[in-house]
Protein backbone atom coordinates (compact mmCIF):
# COMPACT_ATOMS: atom_id res chain seq x y z
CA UNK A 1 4.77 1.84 0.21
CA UNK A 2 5.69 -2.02 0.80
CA UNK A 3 7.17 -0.57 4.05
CA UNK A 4 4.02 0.68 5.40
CA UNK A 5 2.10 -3.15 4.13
CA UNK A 6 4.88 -4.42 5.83
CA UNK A 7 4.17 -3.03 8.88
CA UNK A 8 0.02 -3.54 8.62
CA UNK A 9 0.87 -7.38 7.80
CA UNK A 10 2.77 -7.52 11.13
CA UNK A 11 0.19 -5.82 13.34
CA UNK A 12 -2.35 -8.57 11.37
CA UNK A 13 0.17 -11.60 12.50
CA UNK A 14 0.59 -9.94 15.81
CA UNK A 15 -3.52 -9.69 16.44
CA UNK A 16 -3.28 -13.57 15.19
CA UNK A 17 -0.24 -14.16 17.65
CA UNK A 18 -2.21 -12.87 20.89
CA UNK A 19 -5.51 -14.67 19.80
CA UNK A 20 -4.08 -18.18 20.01
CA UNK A 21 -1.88 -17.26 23.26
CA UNK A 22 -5.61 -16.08 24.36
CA UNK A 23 -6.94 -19.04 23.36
CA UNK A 24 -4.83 -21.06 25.26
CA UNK A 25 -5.05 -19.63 28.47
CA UNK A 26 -9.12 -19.06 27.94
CA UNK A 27 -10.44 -22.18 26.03
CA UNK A 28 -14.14 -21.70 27.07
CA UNK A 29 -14.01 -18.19 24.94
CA UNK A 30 -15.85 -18.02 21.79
CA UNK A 31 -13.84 -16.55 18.53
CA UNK A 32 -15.48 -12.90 18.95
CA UNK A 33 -14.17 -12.66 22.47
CA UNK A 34 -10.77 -13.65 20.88
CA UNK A 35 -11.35 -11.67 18.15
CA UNK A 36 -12.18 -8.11 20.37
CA UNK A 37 -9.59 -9.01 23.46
CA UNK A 38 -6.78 -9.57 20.93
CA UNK A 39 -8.02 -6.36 18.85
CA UNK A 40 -7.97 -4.42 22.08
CA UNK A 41 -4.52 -5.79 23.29
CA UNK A 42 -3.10 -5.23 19.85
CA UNK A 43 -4.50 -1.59 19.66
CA UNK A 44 -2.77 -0.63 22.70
CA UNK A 45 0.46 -2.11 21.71
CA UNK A 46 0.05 0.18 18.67
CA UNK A 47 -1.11 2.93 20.45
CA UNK A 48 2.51 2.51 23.37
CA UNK A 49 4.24 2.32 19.80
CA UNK A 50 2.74 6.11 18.58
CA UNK A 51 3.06 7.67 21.71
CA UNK A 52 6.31 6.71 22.49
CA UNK A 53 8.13 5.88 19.31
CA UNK A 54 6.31 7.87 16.40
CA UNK A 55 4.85 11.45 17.65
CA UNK A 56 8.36 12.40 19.88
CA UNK A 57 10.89 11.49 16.43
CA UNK A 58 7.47 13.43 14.47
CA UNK A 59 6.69 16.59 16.73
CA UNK A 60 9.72 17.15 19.30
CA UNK A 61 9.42 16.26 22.87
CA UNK A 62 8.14 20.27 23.36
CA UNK A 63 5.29 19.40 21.48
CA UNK A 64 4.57 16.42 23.12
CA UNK A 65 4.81 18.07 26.49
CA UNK A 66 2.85 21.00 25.41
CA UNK A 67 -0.13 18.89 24.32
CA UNK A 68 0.04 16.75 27.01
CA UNK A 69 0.70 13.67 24.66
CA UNK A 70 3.17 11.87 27.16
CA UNK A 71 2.13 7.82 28.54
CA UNK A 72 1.59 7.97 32.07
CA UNK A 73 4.84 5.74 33.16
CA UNK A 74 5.08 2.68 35.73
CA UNK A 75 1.38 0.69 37.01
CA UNK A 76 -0.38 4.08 36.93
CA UNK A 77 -3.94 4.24 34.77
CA UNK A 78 -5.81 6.85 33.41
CA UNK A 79 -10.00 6.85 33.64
CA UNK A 80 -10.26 9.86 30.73
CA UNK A 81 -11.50 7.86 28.59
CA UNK A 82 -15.23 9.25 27.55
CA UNK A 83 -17.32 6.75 25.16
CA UNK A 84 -19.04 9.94 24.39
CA UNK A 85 -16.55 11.28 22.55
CA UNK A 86 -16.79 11.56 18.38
CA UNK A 87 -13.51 10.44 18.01
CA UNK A 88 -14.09 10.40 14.05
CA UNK A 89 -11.99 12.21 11.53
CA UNK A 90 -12.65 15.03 9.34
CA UNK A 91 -12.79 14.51 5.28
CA UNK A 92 -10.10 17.05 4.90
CA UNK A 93 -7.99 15.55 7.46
CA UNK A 94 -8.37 11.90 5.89
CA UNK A 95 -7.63 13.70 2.20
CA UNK A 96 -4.67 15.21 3.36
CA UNK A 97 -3.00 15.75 6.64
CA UNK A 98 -3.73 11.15 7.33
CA UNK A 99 -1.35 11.00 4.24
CA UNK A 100 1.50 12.14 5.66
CA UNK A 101 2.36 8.93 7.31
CA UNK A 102 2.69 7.84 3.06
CA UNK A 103 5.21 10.31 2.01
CA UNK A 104 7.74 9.19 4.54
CA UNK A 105 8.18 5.87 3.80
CA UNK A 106 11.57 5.37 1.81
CA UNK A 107 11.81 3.99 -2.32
CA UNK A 108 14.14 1.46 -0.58
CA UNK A 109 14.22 -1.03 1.67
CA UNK A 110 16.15 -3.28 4.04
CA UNK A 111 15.05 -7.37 3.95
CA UNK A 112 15.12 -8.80 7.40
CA UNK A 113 17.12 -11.65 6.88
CA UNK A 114 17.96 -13.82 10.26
CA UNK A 115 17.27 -12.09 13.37
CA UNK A 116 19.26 -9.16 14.17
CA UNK A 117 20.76 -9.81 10.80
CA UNK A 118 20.02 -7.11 7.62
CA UNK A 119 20.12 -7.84 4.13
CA UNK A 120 21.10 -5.13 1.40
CA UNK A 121 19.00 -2.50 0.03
CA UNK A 122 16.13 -3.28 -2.77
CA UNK A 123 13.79 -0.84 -4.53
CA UNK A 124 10.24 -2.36 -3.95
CA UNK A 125 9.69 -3.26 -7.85
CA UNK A 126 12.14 -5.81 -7.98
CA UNK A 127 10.27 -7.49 -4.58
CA UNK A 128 7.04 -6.81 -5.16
CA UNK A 129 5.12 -10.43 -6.75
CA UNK A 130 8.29 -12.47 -5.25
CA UNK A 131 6.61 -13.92 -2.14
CA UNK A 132 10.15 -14.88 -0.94
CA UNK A 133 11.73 -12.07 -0.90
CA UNK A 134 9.77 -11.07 2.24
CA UNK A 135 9.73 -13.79 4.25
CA UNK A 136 6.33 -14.55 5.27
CA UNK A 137 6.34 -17.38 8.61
CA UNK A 138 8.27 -16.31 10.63
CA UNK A 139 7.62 -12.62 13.20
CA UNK A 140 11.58 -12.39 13.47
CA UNK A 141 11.57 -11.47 9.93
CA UNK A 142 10.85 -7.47 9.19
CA UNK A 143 11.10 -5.16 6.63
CA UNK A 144 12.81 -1.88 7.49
CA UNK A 145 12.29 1.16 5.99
């Protein structure tokens, strides 16, 4: 489970990352239009992450050809995109199926230790309350599951 904070603490320093960079490069924009533009930038970068990393290693490439679930490659752009759209959730989808993500994260894990450099293998009680045993500054440092 420390895997999957892990990964929602990086997308948090990531959203942080692009709203400075934003705020260099646009210093007459309030902190909502930072806020929303590095939301939206971040959201896509997790959303090029899914598509292309998660769902093929989840469903096979048939599936994702079957369904049409593919990125459109190179400077190409898609106008689908209807605002009309309930893109909500069901209750028995959020019970259930949304959980699956949960059961596939791993007892143990893998401490990012220099860049491109892995520490050994620790169960998540003995790092969990021991703030440096997942380094915290620095986006080089990860936690692998």
């Amino acid at each position: 489970m420390i895997a999957l904070v892990a990964v929602h603490l990086l997308f948090h320093r990531e959203h942080n990352r692009v709203a400075e960079e934003l705020a260099y490069l646009n210093s007459d924009w309030d902190d909502e239009k930072l806020f929303l533009e590095a939301r939206r930038i971040v959201i896509a970068e997790f959303q090029v992450i899914t598509y292309k990393e998660f769902l093929p290693a989840v469903i096979g490439h048939e599936s994702m050809e079957e369904f049409g679930l593919y990125l459109q490659e190179g400077l190409s752009y898609s106008y689908d995109y209807d605002h009309k759209v309930d893109v909500s959730i069901s209750n028995e989808f959020a019970s259930a199926a949304f959980r699956y993500g949960h059961s596939i994260v791993e007892g143990y894990l893998k401490a990012g230790i220099e860049a491109g450099l892995l520490g050994s293998l620790c169960h998540p009680s003995t790092s969990i309350g021991i703030p440096v045993a997942i380094p915290l500054d620095d986006i080089r440092f990860a936690v692998y599951a």
